[in-house]
Protein backbone atom coordinates (compact mmCIF):
# COMPACT_ATOMS: atom_id res chain seq x y z
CA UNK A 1 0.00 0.00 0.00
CA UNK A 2 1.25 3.22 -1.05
CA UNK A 3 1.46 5.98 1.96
CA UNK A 4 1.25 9.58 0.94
CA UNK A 5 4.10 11.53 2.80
CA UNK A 6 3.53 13.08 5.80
CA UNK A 7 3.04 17.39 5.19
CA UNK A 8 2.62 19.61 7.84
CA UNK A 9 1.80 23.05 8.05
CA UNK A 10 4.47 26.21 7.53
CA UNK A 11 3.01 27.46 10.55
CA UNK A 12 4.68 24.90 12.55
CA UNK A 13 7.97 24.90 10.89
CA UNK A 14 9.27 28.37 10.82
CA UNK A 15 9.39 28.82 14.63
CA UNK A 16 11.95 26.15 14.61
CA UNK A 17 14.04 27.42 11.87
CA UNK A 18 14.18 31.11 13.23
CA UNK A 19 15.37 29.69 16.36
CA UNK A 20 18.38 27.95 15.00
CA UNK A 21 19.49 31.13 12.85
CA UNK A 22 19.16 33.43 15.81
CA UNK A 23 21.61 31.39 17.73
CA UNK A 24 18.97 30.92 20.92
CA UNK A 25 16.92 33.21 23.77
CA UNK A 26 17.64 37.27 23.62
CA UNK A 27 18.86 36.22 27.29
CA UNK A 28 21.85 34.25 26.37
CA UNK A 29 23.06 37.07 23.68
CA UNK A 30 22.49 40.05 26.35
CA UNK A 31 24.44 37.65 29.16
CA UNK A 32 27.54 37.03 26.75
CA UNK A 33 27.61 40.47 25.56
CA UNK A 34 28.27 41.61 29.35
CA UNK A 35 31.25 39.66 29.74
CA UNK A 36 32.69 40.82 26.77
CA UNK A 37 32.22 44.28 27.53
CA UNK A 38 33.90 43.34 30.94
CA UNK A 39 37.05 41.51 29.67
CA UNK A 40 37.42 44.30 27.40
CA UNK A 41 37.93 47.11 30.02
CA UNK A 42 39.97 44.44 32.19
CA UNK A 43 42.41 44.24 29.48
CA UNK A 44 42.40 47.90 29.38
CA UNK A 45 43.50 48.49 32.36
CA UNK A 46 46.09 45.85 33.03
CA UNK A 47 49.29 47.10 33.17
CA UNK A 48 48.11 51.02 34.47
CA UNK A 49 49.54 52.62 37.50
CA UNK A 50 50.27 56.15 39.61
CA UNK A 51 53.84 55.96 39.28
CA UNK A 52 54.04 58.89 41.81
CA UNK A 53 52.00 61.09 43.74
CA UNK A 54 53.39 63.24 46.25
CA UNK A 55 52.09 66.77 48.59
CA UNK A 56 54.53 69.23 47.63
CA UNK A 57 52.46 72.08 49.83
CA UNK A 58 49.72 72.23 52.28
CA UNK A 59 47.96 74.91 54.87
CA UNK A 60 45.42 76.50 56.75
CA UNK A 61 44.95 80.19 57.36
CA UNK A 62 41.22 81.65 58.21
CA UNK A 63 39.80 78.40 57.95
CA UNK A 64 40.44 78.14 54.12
CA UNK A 65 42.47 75.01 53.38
CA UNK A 66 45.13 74.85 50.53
CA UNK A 67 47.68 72.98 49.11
CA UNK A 68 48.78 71.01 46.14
CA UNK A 69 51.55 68.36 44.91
CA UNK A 70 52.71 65.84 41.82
CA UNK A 71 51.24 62.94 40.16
CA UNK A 72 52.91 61.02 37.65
CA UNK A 73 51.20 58.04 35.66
CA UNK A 74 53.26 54.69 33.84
CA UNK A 75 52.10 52.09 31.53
CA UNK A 76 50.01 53.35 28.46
CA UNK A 77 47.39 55.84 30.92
CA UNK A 78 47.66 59.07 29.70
CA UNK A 79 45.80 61.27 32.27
CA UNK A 80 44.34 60.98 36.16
CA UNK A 81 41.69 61.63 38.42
CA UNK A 82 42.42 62.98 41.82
CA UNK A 83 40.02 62.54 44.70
CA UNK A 84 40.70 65.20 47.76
CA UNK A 85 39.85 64.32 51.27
CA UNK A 86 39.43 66.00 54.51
CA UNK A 87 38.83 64.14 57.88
CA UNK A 88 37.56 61.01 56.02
CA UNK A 89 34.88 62.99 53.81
CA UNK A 90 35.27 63.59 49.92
CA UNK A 91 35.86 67.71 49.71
CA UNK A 92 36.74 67.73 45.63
CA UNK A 93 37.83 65.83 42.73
CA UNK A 94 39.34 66.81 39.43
CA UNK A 95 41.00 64.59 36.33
CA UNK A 96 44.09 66.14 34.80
CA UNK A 97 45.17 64.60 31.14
CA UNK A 98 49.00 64.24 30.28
CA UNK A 99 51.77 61.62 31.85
CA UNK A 100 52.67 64.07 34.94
CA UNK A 101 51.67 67.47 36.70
CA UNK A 102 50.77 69.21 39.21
CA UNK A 103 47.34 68.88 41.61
CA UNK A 104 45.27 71.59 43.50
CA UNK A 105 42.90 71.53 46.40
CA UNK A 106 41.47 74.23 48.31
CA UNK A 107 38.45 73.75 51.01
CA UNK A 108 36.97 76.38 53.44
CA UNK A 109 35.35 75.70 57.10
CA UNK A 110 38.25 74.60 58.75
CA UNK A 111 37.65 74.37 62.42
CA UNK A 112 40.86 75.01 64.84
CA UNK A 113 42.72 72.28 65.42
CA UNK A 114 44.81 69.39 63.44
CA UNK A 115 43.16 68.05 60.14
CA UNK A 116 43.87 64.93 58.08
CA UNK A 117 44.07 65.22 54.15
CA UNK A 118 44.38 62.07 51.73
CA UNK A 119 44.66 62.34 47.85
CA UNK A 120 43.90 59.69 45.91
CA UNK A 121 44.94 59.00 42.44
CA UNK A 122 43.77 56.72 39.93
CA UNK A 123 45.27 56.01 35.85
CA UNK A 124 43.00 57.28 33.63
CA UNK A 125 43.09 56.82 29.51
CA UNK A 126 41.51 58.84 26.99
CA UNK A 127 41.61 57.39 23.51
CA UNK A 128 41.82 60.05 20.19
CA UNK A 129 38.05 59.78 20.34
CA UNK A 130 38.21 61.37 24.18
CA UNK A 131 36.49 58.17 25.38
CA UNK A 132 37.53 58.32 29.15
CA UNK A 133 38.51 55.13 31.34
CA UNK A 134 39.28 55.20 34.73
CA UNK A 135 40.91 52.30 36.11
CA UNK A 136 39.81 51.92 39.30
CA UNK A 137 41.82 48.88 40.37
CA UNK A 138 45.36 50.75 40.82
CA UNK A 139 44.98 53.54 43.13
CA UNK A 140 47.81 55.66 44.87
CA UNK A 141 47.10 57.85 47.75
CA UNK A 142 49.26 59.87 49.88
CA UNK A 143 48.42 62.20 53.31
CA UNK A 144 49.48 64.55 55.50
CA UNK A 145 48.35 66.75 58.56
CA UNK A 146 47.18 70.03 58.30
CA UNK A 147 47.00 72.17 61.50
CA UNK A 148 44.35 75.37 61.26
CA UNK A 149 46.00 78.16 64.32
CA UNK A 150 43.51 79.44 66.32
CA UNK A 151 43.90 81.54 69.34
CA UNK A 152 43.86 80.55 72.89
CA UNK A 153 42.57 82.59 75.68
CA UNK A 154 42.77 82.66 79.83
CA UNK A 155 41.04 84.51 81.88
CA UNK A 156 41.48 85.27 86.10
CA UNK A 157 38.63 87.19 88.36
CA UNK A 158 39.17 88.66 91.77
CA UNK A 159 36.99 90.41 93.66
CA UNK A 160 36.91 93.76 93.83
CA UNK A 161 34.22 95.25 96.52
CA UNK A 162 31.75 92.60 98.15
CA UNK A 163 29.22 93.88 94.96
CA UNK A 164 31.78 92.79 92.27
CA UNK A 165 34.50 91.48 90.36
CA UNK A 166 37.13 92.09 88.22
CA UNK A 167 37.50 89.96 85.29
CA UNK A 168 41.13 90.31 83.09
CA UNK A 169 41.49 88.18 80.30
CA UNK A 170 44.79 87.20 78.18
CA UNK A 171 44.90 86.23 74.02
CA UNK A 172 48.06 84.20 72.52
CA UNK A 173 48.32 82.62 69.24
CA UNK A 174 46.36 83.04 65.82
CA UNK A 175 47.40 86.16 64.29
CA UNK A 176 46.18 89.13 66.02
CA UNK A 177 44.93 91.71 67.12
CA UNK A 178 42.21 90.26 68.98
CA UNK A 179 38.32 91.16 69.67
CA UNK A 180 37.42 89.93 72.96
CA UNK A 181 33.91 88.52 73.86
CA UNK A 182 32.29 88.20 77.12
CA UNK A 183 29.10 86.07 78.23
CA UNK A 184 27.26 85.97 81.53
CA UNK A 185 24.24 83.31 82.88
CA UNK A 186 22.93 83.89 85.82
CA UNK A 187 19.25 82.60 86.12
CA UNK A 188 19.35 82.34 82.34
CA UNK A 189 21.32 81.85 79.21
CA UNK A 190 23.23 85.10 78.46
CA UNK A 191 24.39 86.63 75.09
CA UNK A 192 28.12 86.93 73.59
CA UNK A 193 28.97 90.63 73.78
CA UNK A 194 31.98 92.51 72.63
CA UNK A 195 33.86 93.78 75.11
CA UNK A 196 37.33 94.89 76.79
CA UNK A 197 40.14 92.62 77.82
CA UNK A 198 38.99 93.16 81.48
CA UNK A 199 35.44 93.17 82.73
CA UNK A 200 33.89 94.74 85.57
CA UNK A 201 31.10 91.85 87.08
CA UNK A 202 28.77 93.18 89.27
CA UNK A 203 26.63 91.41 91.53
CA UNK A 204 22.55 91.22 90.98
CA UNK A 205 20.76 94.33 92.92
CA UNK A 206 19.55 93.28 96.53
CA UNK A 207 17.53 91.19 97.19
CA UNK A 208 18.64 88.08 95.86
CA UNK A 209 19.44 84.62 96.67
CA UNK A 210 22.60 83.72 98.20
CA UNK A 211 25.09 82.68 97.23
CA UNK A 212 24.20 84.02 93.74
CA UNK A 213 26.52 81.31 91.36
CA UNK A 214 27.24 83.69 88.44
CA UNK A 215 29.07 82.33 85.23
CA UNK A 216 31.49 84.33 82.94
CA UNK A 217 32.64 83.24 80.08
CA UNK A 218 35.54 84.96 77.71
CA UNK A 219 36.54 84.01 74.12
CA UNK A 220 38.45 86.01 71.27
CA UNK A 221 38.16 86.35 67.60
CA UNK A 222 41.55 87.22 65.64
CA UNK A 223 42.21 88.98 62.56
CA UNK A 224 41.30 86.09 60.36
CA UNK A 225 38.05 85.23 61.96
CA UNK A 226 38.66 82.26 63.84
CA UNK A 227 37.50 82.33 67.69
CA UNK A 228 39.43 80.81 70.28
CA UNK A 229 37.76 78.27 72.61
CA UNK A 230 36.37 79.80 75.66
CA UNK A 231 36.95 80.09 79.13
CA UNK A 232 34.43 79.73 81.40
CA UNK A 233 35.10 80.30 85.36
CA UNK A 234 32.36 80.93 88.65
CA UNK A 235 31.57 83.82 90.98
CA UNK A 236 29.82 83.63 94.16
CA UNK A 237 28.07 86.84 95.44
CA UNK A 238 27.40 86.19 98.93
């Protein structure tokens, strides 16, 4: 018995022959094409380094932080970024092109007091189309202490009648001259005032409860603007 051969529709045929010449599932190609793009920026990279990076000058005056130094870059990177911090937090960056130069950082709101800077480096390369890679495996970083002056003050009151006191204080350090600041709290929070070196402290007006515990506080402010800590001492009117 003849059989006639089996025929079946196109409709179930082409799915099965797109599938082979597209090579499988969008999923696969995306998956593969990530590794690639990965291996290719490894390779990039390999080899790159901060040959040197050094502070060549760094300091404080009024708060304002500045400095700067060298960088220097081998294998075939041909430029750098530089990432500037203070006290552990990220202030600035910048990226500089070429095979050496020079860095600058400047940063305000420096309190009084010792200060901790770190640059980091890391090998950049821009290709002629100034398509930028950074290579983030091969740092270099570098520190030093920075140390902001700020005045100090002390301050001495003796008693002058059995009504009041007088109150002489003394500024070193900073860059002067210096503006001096009193405060006073008695039954409340008192107000910074300018004032003299010395200060006359009187008593309340009778009647009031003794002893009356009065606190005076003293602080300058240099030239620059900085303010010293302050100095903070007790008088009993009895």
């Amino acid at each position: 018995m003849l059989r006639q051969p089996l025929s079946l529709p196109y409709r179930v045929l082409l799915p099965s022959v797109v599938l082979l010449a597209c090579g499988g599932t969008p999923e696969e190609s995306a998956s593969h094409g990530d590794a690639t793009v990965g291996t290719k920026t490894s390779a990039l990279c390999s080899g790159q380094s901060v040959e040197t990076l050094s502070v060549s000058g760094m300091s404080s005056y009024a708060g304002l932080l500045a400095g700067n130094g060298t960088w220097s870059v081998g294998g075939s990177a041909n430029a750098v970024r530089l990432e500037h911090f203070i006290d552990g937090v990220l202030r600035s960056t910048e990226e500089r092109p070429g095979r050496t130069g020079t860095w600058y950082v400047s940063a305000d709101g420096m309190s009084c007091g010792a200060h901790a800077f770190v640059v980091k480096a890391y090998p950049m390369i821009i290709d002629s189309a100034g398509n930028q890679t950074t290579c983030w495996d091969a740092p270099r970083q570098t520190s030093q202490s920075v140390d902001q002056p700020c005045p100090t003050v002390s301050m001495s009151c003796m008693p002058e009648s059995r009504i009041n006191s007088i109150c002489t204080g003394t500024a070193s350090g900073g860059t002067g001259p210096y503006t001096p600041f009193w405060k006073v709290n008695y039954t409340s929070e008192g107000n910074w005032f300018q004032g003299q070196m010395t200060f006359n402290l009187f008593c309340p007006p009778e009647p009031y409860p003794k002893p009356a515990r009065i606190e005076v506080l003293f602080k300058v402010r240099d030239s620059t603007g900085m303010d010293s800590p302050a100095r903070t001492t007790t008088i009993l009117c009895k």
